[in-house]
Protein backbone atom coordinates (compact mmCIF):
# COMPACT_ATOMS: atom_id res chain seq x y z
CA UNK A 1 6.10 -3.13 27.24
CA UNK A 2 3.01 -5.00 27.45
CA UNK A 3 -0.47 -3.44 25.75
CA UNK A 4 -3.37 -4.26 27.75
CA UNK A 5 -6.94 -5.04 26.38
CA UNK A 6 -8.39 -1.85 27.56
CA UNK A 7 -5.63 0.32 25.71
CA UNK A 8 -6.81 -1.63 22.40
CA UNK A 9 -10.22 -1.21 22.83
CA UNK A 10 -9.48 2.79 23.59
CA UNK A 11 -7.70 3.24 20.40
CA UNK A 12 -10.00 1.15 18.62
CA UNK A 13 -12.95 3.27 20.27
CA UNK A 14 -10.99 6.54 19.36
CA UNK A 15 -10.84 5.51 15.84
CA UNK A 16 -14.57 4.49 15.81
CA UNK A 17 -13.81 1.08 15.26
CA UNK A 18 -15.88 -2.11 16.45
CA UNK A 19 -14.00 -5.16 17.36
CA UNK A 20 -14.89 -8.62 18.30
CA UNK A 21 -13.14 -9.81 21.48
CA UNK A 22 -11.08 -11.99 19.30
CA UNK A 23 -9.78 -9.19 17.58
CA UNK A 24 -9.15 -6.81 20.22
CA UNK A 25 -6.70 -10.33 22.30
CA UNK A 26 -4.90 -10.08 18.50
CA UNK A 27 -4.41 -6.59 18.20
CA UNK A 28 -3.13 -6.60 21.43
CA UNK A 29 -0.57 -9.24 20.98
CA UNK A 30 0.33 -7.89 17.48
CA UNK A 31 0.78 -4.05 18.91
CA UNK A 32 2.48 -5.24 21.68
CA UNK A 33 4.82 -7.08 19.03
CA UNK A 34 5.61 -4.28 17.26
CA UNK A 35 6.67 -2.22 20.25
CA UNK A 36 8.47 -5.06 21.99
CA UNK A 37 10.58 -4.85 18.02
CA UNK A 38 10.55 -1.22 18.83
CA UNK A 39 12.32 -1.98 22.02
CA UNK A 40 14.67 -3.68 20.29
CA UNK A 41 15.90 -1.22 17.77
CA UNK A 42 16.43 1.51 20.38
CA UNK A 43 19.01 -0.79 21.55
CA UNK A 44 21.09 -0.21 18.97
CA UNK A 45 23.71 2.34 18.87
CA UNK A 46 23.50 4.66 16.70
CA UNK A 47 26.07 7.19 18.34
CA UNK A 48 28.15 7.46 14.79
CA UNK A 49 25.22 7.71 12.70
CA UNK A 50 24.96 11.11 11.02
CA UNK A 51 20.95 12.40 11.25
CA UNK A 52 19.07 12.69 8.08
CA UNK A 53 17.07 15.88 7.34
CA UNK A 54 15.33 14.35 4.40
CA UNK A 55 15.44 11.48 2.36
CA UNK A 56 15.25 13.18 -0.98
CA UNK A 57 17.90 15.06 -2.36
CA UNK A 58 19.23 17.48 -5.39
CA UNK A 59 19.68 14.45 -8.06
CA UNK A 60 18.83 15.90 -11.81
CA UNK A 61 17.88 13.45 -13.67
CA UNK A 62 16.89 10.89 -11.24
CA UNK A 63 15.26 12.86 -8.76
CA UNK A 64 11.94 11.14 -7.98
CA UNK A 65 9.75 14.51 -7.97
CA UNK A 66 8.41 16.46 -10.38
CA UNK A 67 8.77 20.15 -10.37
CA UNK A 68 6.51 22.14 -8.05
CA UNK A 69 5.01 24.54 -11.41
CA UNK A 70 2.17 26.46 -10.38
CA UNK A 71 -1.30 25.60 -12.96
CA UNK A 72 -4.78 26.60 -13.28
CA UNK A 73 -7.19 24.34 -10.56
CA UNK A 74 -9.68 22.38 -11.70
CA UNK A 75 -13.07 23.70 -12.27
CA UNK A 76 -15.26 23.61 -9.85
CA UNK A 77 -17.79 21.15 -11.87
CA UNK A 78 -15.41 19.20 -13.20
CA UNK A 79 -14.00 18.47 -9.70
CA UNK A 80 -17.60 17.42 -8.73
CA UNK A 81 -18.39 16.02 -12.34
CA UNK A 82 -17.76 11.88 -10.34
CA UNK A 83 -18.65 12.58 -7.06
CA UNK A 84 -21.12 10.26 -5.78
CA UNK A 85 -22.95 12.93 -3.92
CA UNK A 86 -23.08 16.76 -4.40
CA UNK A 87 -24.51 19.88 -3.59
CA UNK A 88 -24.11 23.72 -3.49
CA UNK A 89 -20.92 23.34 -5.41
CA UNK A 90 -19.05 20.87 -2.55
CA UNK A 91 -18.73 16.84 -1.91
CA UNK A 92 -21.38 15.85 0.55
CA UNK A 93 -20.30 13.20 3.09
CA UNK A 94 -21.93 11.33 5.45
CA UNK A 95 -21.43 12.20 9.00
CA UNK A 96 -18.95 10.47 10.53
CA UNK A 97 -18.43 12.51 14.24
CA UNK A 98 -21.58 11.01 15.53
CA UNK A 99 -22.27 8.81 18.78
């Protein structure tokens, strides 16, 4: 599967990212890496491989999340107490969705 310099520079355009030429040839050659790996993996068979519905499971002690316990939020000024910019009680951001 080869990507072509035009599909990089449509993702990169979609993610409102400017590239040099040089780094749109690379990202082309390193995508088209990674789905030429890709490839290779779906050659495998994995007929006798049971499907996994999650990679967590029920393990006491060493289960590796904490319990879901319902608490009080933060306060609404505390939440805002380090934000670089502020205003009518929400974060202000820059616009981003602009062309």
């Amino acid at each position: 599967m080869k990507i072509t310099e035009q599909e990089v520079r449509r993702v990169a355009e979609l993610a409102n990212l400017a590239l040099t030429p040089g780094e749109i040839a690379r990202m082309a050659a390193d995508m088209d890496g990674i789905l030429s790996y890709m490839d290779q993996l779906n050659e495998l068979n994995t007929a006798n491989v049971p499907p996994m519905a999650q990679v967590l499971f029920e393990a006491e002690e060493t289960a590796t999340l904490r319990a879901d316990i319902e608490r009080p939020t933060i306060p609404n000024p505390e939440a805002l107490a380090n934000a670089p910019l502020a205003g009518a009680g929400y974060f202000k951001v820059p616009k981003v969705i602009e062309r």
